[in-house]
C-alpha atoms as a PDB file:
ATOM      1  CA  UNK A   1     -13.219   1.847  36.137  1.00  0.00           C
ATOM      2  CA  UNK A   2     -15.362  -1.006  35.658  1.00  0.00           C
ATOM      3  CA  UNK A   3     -12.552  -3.619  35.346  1.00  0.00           C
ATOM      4  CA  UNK A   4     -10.748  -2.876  38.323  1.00  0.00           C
ATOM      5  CA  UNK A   5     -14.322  -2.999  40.232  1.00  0.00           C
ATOM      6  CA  UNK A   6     -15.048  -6.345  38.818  1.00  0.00           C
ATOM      7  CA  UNK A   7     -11.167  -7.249  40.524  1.00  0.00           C
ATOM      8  CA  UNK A   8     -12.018  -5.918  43.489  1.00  0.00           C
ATOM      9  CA  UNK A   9     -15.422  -7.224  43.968  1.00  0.00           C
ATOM     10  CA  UNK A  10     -14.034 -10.539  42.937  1.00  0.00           C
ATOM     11  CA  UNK A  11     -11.626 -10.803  46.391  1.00  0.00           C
ATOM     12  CA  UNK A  12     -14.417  -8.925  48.674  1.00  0.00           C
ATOM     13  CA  UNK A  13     -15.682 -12.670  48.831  1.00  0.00           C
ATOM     14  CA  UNK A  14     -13.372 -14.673  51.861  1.00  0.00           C
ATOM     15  CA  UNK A  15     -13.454 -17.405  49.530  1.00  0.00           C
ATOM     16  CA  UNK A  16     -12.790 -16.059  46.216  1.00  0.00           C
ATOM     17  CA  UNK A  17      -9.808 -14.695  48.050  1.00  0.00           C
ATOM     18  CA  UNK A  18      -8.336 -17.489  49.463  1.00  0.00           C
ATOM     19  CA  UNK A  19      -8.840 -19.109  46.088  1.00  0.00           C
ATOM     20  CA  UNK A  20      -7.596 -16.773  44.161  1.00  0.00           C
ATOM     21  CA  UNK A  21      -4.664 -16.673  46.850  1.00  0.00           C
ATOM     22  CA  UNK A  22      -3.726 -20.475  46.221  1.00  0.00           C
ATOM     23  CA  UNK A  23      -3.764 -20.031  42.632  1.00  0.00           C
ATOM     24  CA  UNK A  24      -0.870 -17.160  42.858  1.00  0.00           C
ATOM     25  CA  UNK A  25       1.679 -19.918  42.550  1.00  0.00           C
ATOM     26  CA  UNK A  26       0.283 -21.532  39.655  1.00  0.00           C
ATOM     27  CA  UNK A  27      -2.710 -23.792  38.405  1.00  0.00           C
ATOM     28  CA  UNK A  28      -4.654 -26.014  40.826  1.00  0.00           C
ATOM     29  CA  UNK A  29      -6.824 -28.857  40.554  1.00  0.00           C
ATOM     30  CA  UNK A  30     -10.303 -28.195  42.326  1.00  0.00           C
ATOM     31  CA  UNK A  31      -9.582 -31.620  44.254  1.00  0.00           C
ATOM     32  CA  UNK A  32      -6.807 -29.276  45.548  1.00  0.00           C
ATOM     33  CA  UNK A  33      -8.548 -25.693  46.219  1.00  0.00           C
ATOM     34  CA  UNK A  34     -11.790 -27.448  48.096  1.00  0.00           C
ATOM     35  CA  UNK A  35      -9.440 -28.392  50.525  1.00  0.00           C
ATOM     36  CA  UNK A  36      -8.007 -25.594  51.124  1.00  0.00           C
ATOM     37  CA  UNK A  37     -10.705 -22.888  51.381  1.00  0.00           C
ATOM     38  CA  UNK A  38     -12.001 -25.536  54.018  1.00  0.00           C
ATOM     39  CA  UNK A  39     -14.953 -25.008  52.201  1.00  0.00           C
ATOM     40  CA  UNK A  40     -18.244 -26.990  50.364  1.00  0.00           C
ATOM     41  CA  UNK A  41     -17.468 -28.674  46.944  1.00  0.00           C
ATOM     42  CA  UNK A  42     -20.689 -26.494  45.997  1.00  0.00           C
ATOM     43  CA  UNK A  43     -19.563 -23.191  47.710  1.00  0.00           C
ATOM     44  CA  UNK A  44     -16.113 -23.545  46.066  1.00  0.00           C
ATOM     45  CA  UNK A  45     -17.943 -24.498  42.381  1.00  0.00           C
ATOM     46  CA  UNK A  46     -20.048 -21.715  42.695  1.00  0.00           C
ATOM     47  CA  UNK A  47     -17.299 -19.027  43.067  1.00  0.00           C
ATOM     48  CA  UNK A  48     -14.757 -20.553  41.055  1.00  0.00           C
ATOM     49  CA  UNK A  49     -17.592 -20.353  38.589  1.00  0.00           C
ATOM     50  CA  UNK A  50     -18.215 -16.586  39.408  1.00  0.00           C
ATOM     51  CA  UNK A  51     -14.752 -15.962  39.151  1.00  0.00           C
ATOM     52  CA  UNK A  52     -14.146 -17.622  35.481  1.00  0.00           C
ATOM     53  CA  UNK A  53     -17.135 -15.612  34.393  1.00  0.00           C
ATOM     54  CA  UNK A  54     -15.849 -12.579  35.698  1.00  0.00           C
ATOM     55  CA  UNK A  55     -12.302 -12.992  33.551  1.00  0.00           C
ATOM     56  CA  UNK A  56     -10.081 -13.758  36.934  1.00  0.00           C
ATOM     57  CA  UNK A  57      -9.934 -17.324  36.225  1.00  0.00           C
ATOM     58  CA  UNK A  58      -9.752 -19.238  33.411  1.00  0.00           C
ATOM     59  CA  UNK A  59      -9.820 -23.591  33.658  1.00  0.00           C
ATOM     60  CA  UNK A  60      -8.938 -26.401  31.558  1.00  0.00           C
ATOM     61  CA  UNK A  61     -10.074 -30.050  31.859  1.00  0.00           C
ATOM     62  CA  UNK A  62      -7.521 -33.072  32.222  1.00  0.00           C
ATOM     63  CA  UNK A  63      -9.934 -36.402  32.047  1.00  0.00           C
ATOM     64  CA  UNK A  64     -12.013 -35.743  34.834  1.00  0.00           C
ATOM     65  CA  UNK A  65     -10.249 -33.313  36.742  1.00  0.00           C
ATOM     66  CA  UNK A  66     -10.505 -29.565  36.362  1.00  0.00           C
ATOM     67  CA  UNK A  67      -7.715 -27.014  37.027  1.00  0.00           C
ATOM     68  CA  UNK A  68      -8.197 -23.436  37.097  1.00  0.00           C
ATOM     69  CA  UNK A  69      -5.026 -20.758  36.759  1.00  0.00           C
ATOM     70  CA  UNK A  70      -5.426 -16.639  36.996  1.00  0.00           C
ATOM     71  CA  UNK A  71      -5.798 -15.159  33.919  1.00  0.00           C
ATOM     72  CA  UNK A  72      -6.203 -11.333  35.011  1.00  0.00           C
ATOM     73  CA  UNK A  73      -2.827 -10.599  36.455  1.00  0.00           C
ATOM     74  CA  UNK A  74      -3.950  -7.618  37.972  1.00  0.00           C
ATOM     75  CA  UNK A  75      -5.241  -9.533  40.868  1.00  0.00           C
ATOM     76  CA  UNK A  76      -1.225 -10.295  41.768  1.00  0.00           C
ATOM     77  CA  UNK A  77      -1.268  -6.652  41.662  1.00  0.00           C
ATOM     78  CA  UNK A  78      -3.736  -6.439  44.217  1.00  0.00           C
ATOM     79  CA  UNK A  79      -1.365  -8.932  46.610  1.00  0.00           C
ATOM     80  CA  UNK A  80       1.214  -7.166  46.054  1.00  0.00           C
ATOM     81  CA  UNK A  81       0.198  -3.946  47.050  1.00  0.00           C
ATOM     82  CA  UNK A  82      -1.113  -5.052  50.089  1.00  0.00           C
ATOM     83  CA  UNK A  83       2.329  -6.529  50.926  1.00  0.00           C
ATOM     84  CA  UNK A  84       0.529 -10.016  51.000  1.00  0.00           C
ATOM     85  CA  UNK A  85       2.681 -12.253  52.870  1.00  0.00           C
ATOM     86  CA  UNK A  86       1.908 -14.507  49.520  1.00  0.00           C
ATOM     87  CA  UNK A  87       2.390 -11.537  47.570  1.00  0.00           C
ATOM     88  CA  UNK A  88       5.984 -10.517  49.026  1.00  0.00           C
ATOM     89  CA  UNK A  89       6.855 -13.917  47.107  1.00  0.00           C
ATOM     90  CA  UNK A  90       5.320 -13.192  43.831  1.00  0.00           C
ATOM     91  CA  UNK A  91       8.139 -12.719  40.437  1.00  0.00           C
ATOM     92  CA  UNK A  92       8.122 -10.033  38.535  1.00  0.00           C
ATOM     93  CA  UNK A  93       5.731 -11.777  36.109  1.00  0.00           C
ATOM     94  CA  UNK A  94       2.987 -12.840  38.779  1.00  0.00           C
ATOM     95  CA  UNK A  95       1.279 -15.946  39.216  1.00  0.00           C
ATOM     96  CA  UNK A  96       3.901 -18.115  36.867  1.00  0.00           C
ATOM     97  CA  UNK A  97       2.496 -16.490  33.650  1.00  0.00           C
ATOM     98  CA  UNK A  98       3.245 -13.956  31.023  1.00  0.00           C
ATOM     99  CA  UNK A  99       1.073 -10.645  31.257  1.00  0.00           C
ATOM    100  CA  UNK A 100      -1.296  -9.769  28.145  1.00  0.00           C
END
């Protein structure tokens, strides 16, 4: 019960969710999500940060640039359920990864 509260408490947040919704097709560069969200480079740092911690997210640094991917697939779950207009897209093996 815990885990699928920490998934759902994780896109409650407007921009953990339109994070986490970029990322569906594959790993981003934060130059790239900031952007997006059309939010602060701190705002954006801070949840990404919440997000890794929580197990969504996972990163990897390149040089100087950071790029975060979903690790818990059960977030493409989510999207999918809620017929997503992202999620309608989604493979059978969400978010361009193989499921643990």
């Amino acid at each position: 019960m815990k885990e699928t509260l920490k998934v759902l408490k994780a896109l409650s947040d407007e921009t953990r969710l339109k994070i986490v919704e970029f990322l569906l097709d594959g790993e981003k560069c934060v130059c790239k999500i900031v952007p997006y969200t059309k939010r602060t480079q701190s705002t954006v740092s801070i949840q990404l940060g919440k997000l890794e911690s929580w197990g969504i997210l996972e990163s990897r640094r390149d040089g100087k640039k950071i790029f975060y991917k979903i690790k818990d697939y059960r977030v493409c779950d989510v999207f999918k359920a809620l017929d997503y207009p992202k999620g309608k897209k989604l493979k059978k093996s969400c978010c361009m990864g193989d499921r643990k």
